[in-house]
Protein backbone atom coordinates (compact mmCIF):
# COMPACT_ATOMS: atom_id res chain seq x y z
CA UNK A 1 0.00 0.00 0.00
CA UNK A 2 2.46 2.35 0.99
CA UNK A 3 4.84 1.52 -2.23
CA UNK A 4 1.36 2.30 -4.36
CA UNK A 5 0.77 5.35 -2.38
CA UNK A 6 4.03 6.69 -3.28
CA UNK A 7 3.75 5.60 -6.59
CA UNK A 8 0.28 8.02 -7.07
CA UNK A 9 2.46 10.75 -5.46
CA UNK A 10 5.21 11.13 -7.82
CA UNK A 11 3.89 9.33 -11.12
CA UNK A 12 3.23 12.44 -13.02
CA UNK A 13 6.92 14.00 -11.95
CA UNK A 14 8.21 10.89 -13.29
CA UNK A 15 6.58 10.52 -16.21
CA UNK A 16 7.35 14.12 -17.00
CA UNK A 17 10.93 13.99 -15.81
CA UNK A 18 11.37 10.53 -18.34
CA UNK A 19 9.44 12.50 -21.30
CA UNK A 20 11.72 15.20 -21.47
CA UNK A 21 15.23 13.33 -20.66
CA UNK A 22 14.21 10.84 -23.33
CA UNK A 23 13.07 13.98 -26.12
CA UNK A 24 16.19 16.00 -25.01
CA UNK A 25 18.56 12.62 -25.88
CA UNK A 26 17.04 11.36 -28.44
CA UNK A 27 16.98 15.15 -29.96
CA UNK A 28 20.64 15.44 -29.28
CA UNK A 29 21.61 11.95 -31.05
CA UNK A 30 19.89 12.26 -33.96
CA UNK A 31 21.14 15.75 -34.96
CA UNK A 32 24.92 14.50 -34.56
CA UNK A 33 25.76 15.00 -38.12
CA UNK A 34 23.96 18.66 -38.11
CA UNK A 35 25.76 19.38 -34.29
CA UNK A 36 29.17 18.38 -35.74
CA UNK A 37 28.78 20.56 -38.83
CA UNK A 38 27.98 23.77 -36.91
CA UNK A 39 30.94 23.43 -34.31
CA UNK A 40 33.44 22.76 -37.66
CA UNK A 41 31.90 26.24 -38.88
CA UNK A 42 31.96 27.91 -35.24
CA UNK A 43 35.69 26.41 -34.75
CA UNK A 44 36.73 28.01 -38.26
CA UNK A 45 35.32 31.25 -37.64
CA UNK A 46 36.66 31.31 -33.96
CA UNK A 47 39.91 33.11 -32.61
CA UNK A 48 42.05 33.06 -29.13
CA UNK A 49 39.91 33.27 -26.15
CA UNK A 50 38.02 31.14 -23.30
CA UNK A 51 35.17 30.45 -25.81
CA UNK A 52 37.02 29.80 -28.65
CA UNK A 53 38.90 27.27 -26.54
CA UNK A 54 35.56 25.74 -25.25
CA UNK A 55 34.50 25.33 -29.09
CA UNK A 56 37.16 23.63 -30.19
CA UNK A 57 37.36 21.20 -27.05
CA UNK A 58 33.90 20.42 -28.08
CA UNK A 59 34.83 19.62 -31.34
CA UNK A 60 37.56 17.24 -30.81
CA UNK A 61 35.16 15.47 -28.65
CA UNK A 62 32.42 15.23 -31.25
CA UNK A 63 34.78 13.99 -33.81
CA UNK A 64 33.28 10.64 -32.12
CA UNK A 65 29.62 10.07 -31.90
CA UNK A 66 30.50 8.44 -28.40
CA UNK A 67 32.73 11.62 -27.45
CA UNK A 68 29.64 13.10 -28.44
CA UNK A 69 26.81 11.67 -26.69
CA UNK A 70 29.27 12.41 -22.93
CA UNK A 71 29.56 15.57 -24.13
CA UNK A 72 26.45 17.27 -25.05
CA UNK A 73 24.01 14.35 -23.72
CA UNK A 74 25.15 13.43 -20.16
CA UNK A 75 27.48 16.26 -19.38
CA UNK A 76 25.80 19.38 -20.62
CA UNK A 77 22.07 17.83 -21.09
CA UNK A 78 21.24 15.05 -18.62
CA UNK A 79 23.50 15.84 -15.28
CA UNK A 80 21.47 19.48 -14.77
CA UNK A 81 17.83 17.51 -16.15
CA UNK A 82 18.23 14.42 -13.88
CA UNK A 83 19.41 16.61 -11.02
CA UNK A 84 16.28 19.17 -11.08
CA UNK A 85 13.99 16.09 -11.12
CA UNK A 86 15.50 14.64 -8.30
CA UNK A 87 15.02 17.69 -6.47
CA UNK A 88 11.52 17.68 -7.25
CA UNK A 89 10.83 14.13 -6.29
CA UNK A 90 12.45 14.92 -2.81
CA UNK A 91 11.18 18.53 -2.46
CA UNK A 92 7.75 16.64 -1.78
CA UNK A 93 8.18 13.77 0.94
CA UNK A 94 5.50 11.75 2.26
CA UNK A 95 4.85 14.15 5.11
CA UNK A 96 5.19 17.17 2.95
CA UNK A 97 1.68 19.25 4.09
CA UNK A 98 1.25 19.95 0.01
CA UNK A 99 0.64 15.62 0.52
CA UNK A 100 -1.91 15.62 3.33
CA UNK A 101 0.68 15.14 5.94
CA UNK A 102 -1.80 14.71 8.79
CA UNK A 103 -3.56 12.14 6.65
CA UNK A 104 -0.26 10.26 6.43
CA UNK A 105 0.86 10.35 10.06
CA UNK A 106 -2.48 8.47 10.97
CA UNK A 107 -1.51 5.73 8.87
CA UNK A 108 -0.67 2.73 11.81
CA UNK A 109 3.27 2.68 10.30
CA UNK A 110 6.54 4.58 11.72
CA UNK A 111 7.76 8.13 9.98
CA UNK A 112 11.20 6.05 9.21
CA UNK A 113 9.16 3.26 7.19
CA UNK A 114 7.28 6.14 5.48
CA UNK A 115 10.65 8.16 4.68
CA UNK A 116 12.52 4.68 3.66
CA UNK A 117 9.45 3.56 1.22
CA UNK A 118 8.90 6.70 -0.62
CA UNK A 119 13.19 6.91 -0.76
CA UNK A 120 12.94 3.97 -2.43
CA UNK A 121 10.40 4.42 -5.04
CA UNK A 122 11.95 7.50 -5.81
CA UNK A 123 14.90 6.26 -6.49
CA UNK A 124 13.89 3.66 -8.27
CA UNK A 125 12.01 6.43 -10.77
CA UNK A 126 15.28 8.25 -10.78
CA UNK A 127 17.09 5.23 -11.85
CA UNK A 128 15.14 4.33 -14.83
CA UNK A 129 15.39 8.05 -15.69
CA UNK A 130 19.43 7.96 -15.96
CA UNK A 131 19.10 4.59 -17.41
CA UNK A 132 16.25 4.60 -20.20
CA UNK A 133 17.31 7.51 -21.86
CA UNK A 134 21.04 6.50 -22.80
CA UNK A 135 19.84 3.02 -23.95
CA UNK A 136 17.54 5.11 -26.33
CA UNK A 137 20.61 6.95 -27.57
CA UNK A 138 22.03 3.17 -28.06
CA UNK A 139 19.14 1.90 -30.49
CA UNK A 140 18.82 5.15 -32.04
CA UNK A 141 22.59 5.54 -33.14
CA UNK A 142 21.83 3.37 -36.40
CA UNK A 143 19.75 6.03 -37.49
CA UNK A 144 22.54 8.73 -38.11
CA UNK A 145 25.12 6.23 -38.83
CA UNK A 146 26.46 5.65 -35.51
CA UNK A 147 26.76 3.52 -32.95
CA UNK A 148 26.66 3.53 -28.65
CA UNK A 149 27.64 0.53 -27.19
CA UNK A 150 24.86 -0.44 -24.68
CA UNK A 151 27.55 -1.19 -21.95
CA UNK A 152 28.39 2.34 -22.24
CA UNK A 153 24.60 3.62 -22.19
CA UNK A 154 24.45 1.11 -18.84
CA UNK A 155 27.64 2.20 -17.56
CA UNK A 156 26.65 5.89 -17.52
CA UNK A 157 23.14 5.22 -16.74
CA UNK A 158 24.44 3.78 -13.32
CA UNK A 159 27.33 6.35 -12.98
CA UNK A 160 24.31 9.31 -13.37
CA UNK A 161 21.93 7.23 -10.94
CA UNK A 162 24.39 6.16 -7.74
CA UNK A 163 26.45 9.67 -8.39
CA UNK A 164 22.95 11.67 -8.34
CA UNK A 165 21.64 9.96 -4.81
CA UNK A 166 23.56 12.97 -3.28
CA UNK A 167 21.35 15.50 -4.59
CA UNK A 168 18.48 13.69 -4.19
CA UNK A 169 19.10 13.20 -0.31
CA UNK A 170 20.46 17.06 0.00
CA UNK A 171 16.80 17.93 -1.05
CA UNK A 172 15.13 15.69 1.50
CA UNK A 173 17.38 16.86 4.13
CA UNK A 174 16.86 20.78 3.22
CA UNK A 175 13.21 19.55 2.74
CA UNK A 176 13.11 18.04 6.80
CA UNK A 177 14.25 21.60 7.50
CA UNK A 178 12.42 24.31 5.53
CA UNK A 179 8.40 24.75 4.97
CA UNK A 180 7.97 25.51 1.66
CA UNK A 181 9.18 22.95 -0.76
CA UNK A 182 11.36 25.70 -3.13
CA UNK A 183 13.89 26.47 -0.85
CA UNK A 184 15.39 22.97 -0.69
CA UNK A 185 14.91 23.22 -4.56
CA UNK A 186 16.56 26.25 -5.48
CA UNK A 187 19.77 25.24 -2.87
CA UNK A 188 20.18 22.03 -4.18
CA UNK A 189 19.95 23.51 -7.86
CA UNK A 190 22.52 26.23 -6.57
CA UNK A 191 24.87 23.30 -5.36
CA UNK A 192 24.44 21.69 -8.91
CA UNK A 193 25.35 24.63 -10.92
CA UNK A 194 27.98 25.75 -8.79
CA UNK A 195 29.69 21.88 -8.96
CA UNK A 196 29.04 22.30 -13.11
CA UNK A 197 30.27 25.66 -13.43
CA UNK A 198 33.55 24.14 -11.31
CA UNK A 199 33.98 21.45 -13.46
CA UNK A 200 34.46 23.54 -16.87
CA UNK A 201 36.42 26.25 -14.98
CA UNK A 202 38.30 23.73 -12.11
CA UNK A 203 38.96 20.23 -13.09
CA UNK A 204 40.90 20.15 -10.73
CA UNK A 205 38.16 20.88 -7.75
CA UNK A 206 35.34 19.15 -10.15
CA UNK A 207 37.67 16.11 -9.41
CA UNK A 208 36.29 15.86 -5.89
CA UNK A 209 32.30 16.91 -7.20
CA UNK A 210 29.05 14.60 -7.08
CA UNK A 211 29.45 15.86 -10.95
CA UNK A 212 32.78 13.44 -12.21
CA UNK A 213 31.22 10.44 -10.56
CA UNK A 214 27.80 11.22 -12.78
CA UNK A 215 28.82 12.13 -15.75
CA UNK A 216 31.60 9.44 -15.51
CA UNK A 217 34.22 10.96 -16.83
CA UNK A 218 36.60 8.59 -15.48
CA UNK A 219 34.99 5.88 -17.53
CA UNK A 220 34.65 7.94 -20.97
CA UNK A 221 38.46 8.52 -20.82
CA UNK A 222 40.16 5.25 -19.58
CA UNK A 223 37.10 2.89 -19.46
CA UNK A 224 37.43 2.50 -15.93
CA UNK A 225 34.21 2.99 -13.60
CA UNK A 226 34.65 5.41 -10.86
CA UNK A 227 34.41 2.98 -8.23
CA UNK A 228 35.70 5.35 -5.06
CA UNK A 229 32.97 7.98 -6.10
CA UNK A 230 30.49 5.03 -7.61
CA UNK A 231 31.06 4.13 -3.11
CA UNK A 232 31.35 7.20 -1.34
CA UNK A 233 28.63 9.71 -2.80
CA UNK A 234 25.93 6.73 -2.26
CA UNK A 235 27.40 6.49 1.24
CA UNK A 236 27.25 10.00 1.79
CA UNK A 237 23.62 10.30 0.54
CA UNK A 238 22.90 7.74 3.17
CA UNK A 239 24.28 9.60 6.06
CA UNK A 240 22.19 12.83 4.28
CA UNK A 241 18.74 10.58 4.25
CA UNK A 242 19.79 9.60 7.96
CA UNK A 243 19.97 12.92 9.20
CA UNK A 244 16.74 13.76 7.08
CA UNK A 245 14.85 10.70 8.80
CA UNK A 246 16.10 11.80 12.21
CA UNK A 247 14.59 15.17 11.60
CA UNK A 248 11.59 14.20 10.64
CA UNK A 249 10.89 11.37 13.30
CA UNK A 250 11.23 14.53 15.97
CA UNK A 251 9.54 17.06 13.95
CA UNK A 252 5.82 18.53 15.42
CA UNK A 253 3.66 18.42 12.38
């Protein structure tokens, strides 16, 4: 009951969330040959300078439809998309007031059961939303000439998914803490841009970002999984949904 209550509760965010990541990559695969043709004109016409430097690093990594699809699909597309949605799944927890939180609360089962059943569908959503997309890109690839191995689609499907669980428990812990449901938003977002802004400006500090485990860079460039950050961010976002869980157990609703 309680996994089909949650279900009712975040379908349409899902379904939404899934729509648009599988448009956005779909969109982005099959105008490869059209992408690649206007960076080759951009990179001609460009000069010295940050974005003429930008231009023709994303270039050399279209030259390949796979540096291509890390690139403009799961680095600049799907990392800020996934993220928001995950936001907006935790933004509204099971005892959120927006959900009828005094309904919930007389339901004969503990605020930690609540918290660790909705977590789980959730996450479960967000996991076929890093996943589903990317294999998409995989059987679409024929149609522009290309081809995406589905071990990579997988591979950064489940780099996007375990990476991500950080920002998804960041919003339910800013959630346990704030009223309204946009605050925890907009900070998590804030933490998100800040960590992709990083990354293009310093590697060196995106090194130690939620961002390098999800986009899995690591893996694009040596075809090794991030297994450190593919452990440590999921065991971070469990101490997060702890803390979150904690907070709400002694919260006065």
């Amino acid at each position: 009951m309680l996994r089909y209550k949650a279900w009712l509760d975040t379908r349409w965010r899902f379904l939404i969330g899934l729509a648009l990541l599988f448009c956005a990559a779909l969109a982005n695969a099959l105008t490869y040959p059209t992408a690649l043709a206007a960076l080759e004109a951009a990179r001609d016409g460009s000069h010295n300078g940050l974005l003429a430097s930008q231009i023709d690093q994303a270039w050399q990594l279209s030259t390949t439809f796979r540096g291509y699809v890390w690139d403009q699909v799961i680095r600049h597309n799907m990392y800020y998309l996934w993220t928001l949605f995950a936001a907006l799944l935790a933004a509204d927890g099971p005892l959120s007031r927006r959900r009828g939180a005094t309904f919930t609360l007389s339901l004969p089962v503990s605020r930690r059961r609540l918290c660790t059943v909705r977590a789980a569908v959730d996450l479960s959503e967000l996991g076929l939303m890093a996943l589903l997309p990317l294999l998409a890109v995989s059987l679409a690839a024929p149609a522009v000439g290309q081809s995406y191995a589905l071990a990579d689609a997988l591979i950064h499907g489940i780099h996007l998914w375990f990476g991500g669980t950080f920002f998804y428990c960041l919003t339910l812990l800013l959630a346990a803490f704030f009223e309204d449901r946009w605050r925890p938003i907009l900070l998590t977002l804030a933490v998100a841009v800040f960590v992709g802004i990083s990354a293009e400006f310093m590697p060196a500090l995106a090194a130690f970002g939620p961002m390098d485990v999800m986009i899995g860079e690591n893996y694009f460039r040596s075809e090794t999984p991030a297994w450190t950050g593919l452990f440590i961010w999921p065991a971070l976002a469990a101490a997060l949904f702890y803390w979150a869980v904690r907070r709400i157990e002694n919260r006065d609703f």
